[in-house]
Protein backbone atom coordinates (compact mmCIF):
# COMPACT_ATOMS: atom_id res chain seq x y z
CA UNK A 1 -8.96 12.05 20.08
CA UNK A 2 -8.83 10.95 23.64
CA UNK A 3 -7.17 7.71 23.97
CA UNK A 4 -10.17 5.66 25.85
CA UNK A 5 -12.48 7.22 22.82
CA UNK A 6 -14.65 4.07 22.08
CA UNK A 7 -14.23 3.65 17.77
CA UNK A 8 -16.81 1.57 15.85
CA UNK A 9 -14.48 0.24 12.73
CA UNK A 10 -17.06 -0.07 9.93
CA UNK A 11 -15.66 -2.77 7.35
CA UNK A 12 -13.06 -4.09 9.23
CA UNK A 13 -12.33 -7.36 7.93
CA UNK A 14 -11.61 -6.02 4.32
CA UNK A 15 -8.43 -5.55 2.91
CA UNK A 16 -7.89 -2.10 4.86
CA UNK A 17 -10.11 -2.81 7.85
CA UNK A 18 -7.45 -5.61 9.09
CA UNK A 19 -4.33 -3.54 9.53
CA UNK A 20 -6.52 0.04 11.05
CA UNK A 21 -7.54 -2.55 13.65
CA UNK A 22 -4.38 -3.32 14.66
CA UNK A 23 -2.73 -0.65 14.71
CA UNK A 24 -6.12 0.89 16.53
CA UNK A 25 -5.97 -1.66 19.41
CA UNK A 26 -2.01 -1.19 19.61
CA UNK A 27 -3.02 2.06 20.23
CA UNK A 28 -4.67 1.19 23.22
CA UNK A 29 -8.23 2.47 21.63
CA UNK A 30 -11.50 0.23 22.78
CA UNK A 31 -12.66 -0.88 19.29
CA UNK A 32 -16.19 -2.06 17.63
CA UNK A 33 -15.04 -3.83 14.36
CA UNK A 34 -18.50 -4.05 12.20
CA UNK A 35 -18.35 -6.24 9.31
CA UNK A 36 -20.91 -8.91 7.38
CA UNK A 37 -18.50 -11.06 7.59
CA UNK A 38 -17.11 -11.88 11.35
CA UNK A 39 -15.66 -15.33 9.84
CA UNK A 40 -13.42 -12.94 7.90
CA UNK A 41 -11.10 -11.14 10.89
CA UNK A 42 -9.46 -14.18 11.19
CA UNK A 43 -7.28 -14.74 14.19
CA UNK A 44 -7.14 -11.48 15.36
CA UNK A 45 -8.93 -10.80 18.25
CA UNK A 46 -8.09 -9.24 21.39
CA UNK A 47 -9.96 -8.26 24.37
CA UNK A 48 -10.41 -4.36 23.40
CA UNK A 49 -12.00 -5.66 20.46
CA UNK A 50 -15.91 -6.65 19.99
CA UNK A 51 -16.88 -7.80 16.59
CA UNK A 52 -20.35 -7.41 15.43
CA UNK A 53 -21.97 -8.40 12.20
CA UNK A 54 -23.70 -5.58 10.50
CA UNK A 55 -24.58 -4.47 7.59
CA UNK A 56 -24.70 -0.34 5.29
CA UNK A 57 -28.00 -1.83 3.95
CA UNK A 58 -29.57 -2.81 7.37
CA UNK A 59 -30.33 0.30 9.77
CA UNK A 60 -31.10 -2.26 12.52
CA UNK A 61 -27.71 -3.14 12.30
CA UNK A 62 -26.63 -0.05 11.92
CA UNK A 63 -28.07 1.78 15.32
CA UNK A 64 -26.80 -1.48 17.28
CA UNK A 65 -23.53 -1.12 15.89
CA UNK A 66 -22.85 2.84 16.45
CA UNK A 67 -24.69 2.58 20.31
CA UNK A 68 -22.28 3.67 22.97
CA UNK A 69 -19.61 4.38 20.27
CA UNK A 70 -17.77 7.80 20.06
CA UNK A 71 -16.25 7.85 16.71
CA UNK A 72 -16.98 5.88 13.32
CA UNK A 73 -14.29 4.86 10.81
CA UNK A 74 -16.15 4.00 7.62
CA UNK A 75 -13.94 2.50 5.25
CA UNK A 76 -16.61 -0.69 3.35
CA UNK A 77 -17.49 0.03 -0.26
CA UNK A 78 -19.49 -2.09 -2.91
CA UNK A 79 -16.98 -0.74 -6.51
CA UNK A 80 -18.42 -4.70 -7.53
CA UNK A 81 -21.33 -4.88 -6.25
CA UNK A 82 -24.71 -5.64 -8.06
CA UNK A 83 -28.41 -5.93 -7.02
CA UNK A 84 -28.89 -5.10 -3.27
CA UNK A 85 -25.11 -4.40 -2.79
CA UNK A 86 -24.95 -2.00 -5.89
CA UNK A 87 -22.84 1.15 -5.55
CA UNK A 88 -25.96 3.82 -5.01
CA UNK A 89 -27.13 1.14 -2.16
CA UNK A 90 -24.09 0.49 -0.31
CA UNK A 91 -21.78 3.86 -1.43
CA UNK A 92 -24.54 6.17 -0.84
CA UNK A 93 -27.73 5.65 0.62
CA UNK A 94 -25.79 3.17 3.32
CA UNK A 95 -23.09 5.49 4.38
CA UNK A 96 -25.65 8.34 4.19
CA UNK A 97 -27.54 6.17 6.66
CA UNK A 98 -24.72 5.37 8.84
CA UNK A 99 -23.80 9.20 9.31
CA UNK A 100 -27.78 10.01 10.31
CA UNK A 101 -27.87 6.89 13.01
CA UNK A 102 -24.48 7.68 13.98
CA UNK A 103 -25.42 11.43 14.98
CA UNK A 104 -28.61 10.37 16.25
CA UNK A 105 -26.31 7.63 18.97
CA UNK A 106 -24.50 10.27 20.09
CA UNK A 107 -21.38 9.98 18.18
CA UNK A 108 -18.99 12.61 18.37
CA UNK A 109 -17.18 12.14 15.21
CA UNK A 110 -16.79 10.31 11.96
CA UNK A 111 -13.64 9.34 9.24
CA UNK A 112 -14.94 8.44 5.68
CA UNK A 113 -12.47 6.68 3.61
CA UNK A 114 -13.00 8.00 -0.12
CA UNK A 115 -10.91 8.40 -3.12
CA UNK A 116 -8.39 10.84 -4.28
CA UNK A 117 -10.43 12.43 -7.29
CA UNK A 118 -13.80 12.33 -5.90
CA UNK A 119 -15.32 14.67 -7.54
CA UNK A 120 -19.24 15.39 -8.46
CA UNK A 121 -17.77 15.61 -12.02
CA UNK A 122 -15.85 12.53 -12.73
CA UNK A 123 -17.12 10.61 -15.58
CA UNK A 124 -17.29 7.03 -13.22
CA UNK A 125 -19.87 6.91 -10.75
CA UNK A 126 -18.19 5.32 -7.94
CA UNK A 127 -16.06 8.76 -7.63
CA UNK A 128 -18.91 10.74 -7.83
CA UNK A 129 -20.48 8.56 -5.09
CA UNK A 130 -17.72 9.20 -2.73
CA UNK A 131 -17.63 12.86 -3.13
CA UNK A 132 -21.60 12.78 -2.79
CA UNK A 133 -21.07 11.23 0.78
CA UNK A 134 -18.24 13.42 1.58
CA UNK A 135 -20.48 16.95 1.16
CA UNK A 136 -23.14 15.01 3.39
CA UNK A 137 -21.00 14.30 6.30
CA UNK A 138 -19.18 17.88 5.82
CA UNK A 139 -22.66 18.57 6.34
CA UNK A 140 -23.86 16.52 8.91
CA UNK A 141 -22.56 18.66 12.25
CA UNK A 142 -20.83 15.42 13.16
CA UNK A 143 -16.41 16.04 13.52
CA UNK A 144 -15.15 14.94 10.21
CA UNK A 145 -12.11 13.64 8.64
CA UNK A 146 -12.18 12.89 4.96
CA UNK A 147 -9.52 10.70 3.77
CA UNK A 148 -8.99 10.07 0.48
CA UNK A 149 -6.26 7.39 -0.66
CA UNK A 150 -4.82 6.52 -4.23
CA UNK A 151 -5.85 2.68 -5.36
CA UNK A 152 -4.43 0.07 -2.60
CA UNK A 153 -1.47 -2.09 -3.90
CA UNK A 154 -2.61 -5.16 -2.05
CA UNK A 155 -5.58 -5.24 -4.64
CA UNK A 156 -4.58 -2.82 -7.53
CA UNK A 157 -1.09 -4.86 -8.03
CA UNK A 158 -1.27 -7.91 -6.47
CA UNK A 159 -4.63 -9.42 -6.45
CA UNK A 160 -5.35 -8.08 -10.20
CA UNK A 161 -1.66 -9.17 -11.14
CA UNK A 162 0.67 -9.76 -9.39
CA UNK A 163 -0.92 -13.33 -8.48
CA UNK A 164 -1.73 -14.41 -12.00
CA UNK A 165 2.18 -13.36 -12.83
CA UNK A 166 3.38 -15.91 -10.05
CA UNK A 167 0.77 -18.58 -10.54
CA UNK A 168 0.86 -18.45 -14.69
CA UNK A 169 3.59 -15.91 -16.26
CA UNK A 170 0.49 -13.72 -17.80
CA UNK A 171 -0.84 -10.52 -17.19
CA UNK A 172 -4.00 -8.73 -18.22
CA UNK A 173 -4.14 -4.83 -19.16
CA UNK A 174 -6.26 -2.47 -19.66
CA UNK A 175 -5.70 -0.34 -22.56
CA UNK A 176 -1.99 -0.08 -23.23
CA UNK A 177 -0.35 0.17 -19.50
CA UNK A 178 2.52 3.18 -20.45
CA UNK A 179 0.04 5.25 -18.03
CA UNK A 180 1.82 6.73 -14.59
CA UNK A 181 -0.23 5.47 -12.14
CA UNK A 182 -0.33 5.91 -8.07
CA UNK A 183 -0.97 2.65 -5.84
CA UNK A 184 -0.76 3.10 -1.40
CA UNK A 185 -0.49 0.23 0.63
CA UNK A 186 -2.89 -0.38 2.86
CA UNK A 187 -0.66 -0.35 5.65
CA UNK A 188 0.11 3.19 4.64
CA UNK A 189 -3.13 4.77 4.78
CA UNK A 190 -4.04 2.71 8.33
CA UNK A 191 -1.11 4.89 9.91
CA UNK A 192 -2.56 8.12 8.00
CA UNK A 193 -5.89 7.21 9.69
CA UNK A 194 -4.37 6.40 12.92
CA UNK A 195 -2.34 9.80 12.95
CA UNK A 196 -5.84 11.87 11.56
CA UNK A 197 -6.87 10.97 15.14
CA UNK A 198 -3.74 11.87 17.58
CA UNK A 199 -3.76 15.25 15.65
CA UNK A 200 -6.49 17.95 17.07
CA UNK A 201 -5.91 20.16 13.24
CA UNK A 202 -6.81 16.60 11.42
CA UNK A 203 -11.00 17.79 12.34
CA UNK A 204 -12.98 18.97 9.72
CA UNK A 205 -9.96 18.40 7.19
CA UNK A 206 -9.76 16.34 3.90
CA UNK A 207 -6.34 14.42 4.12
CA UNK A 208 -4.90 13.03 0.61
CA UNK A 209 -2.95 9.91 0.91
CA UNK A 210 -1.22 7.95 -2.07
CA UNK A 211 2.04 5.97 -2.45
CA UNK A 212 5.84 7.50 -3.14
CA UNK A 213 6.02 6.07 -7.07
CA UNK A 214 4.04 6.75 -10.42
CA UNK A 215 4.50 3.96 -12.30
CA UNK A 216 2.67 2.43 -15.28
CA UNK A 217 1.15 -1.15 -15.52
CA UNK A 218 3.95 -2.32 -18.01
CA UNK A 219 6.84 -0.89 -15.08
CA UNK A 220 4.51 -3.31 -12.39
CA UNK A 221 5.26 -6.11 -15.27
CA UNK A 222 9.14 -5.58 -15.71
CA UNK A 223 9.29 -5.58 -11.25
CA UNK A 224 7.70 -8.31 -11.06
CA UNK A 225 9.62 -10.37 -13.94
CA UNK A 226 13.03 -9.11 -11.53
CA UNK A 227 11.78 -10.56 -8.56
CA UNK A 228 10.50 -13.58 -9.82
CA UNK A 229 12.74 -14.34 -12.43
CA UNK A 230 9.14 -15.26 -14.58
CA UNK A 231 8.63 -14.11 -17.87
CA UNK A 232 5.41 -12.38 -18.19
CA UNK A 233 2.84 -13.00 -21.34
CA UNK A 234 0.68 -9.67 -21.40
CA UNK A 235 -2.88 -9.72 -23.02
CA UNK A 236 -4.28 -5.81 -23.40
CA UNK A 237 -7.08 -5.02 -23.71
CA UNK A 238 -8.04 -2.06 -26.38
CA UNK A 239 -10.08 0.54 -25.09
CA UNK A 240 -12.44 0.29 -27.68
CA UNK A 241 -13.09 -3.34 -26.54
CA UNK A 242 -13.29 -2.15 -22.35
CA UNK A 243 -16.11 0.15 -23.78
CA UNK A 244 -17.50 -2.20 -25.74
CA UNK A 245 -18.13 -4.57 -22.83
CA UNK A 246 -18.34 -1.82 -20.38
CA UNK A 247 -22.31 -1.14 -22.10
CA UNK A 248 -22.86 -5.02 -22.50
CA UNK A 249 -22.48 -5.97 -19.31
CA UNK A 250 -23.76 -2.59 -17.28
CA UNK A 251 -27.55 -4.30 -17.16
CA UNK A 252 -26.82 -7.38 -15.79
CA UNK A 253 -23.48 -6.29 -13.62
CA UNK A 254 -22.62 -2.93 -12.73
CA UNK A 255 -20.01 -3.51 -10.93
CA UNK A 256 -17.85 -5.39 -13.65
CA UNK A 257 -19.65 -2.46 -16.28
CA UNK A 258 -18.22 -0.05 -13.81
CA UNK A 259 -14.47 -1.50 -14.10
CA UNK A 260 -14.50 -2.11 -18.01
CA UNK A 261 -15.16 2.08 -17.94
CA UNK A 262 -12.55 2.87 -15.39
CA UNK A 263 -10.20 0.78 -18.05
CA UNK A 264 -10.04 4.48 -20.23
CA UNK A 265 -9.78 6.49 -17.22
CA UNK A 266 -7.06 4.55 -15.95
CA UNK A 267 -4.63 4.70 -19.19
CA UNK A 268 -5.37 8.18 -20.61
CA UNK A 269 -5.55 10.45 -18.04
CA UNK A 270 -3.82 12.20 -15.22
CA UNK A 271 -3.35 9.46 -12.28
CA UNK A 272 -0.16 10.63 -10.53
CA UNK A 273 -0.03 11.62 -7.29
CA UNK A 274 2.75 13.92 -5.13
CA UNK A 275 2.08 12.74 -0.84
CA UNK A 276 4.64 15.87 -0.08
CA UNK A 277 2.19 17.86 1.75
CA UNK A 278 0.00 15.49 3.29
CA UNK A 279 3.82 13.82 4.76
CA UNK A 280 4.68 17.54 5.79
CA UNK A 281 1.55 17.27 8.44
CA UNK A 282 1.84 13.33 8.79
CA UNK A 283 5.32 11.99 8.79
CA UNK A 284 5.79 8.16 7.97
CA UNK A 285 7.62 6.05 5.93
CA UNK A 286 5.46 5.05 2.61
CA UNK A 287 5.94 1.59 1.43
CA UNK A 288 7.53 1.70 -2.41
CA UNK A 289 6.56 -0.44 -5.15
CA UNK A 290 9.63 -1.76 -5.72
CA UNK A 291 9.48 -3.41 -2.17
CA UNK A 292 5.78 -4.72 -2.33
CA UNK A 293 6.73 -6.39 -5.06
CA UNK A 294 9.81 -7.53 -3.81
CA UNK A 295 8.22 -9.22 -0.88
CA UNK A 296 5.30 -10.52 -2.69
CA UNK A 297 7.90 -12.74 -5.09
CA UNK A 298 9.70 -13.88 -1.73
């Protein structure tokens, strides 16, 4: 990717968009950073920067935000969101959206942030929604990059326990949390995207991205009890009760319907992950659990 490449950052003041930006404008790259939330970036700004507020619903938004723009980084999803913002609105028919009015603009090339596992089979919709996007931009005759990361450990651990484990000593778990599980950190994947576009081979390529450790929910637990010298009260939550709830609530709130699901997914099958080969073609240094955690408890 040439260096004065103009890149329109689509969701950039989530959880992942913050640190891509950075590291993006580091990079000395002239960046767009799209979000429906400008309030949210914070008190980063910098003069290679524009933020605009747009929106995967709105094409309005949409063709003002990719105009002039050479590449797209799409990395907003909707895994909780309900009514307008549901999954099939945002997931699919927005990104699907954003790929048309981005070829139409001009752009050269696009990077989709999905999910290791998409798949047209997988029995939660979210994953099939990614993989459905995927196929369409493979199809699109736009550049592509395809990056799919393991669960982010900024959200996955800490925002779903970690915090409640500092603030209160308790811990809530799906199913029975002995399942190996794979968590990235967000900082992580922003130097796998930032790589995907110094490397010519990265075009037209799905690139898997997940964390160095497979460790279950109860092995989060016991790391964060040794860093913050709490002792944690687990509730867990039966399967049989996630599914229960999972039907109740998936006609007034998909989203939360759509979590209760992933509950069985989570603790009974398959979720490790091996970043060997994808660190063979991108070298850096992946951040371990047992150091997010650490510095969390600091």
């Amino acid at each position: 990717m040439n260096p004065s490449s103009k890149i329109l950052l689509v969701g950039g003041s989530g959880t992942l968009g913050k640190p891509t930006a950075q590291l993006l404008v580091n990079a000395g790259y002239p960046l767009r950073l799209m979000t429906r939330y400008p309030e949210k970036v914070g008190n980063f700004r910098s003069p290679e920067m524009e933020i605009v507020k747009g929106d995967l619903i709105d094409p309005d938004s949409l063709k003002i935000a990719c105009e002039g723009m050479d590449l797209v980084i799409a990395m907003a999803h909707s895994l909780l969101g309900v009514g307008k913002y549901r999954s099939a609105k945002v997931d699919v028919k927005g990104h699907k959206s954003l790929i048309d009015i981005a070829k139409s603009a001009g752009v050269k090339s696009f990077v989709y942030i999905s999910v290791v596992g998409a798949d047209a089979n997988q029995t939660i919709d979210f994953w099939r929604n990614k993989f459905e996007v995927e196929q369409y931009l493979q199809k699109s005759g736009l550049n592509f990059i395809n990056i799919r990361s393991t669960a982010f450990m900024e959200t996955h651990i800490h925002e779903l326990m970690g915090k409640g484990i500092l603030k209160n000593g308790k811990a809530m778990i799906m199913g029975k949390g002995n399942n190996p599980l794979n968590f990235v950190s967000v900082v992580d994947v922003a130097q796998i995207i930032l790589k995907s576009l110094e490397q010519p081979e990265a075009l037209n390529s799905i690139i898997e991205i997940g964390g160095p450790d497979n460790l279950s929910r109860n092995e989060i637990v016991s790391l964060y009890e040794k860093y913050s010298g709490k002792q944690v009260k687990c509730t867990y939550l039966s399967i049989g009760f996630l599914n229960v709830m999972s039907r109740l609530f998936k006609p007034f709130h998909q989203g939360i319907s759509r979590v209760m699901a992933l509950g069985e997914v989570l603790d009974q099958t398959d979720q490790t992950f091996d970043p060997t080969r994808t660190l063979q073609k991108f070298p850096i240094k992946l951040t371990t659990i047992d150091h997010f955690i650490q510095q969390q408890c600091k």
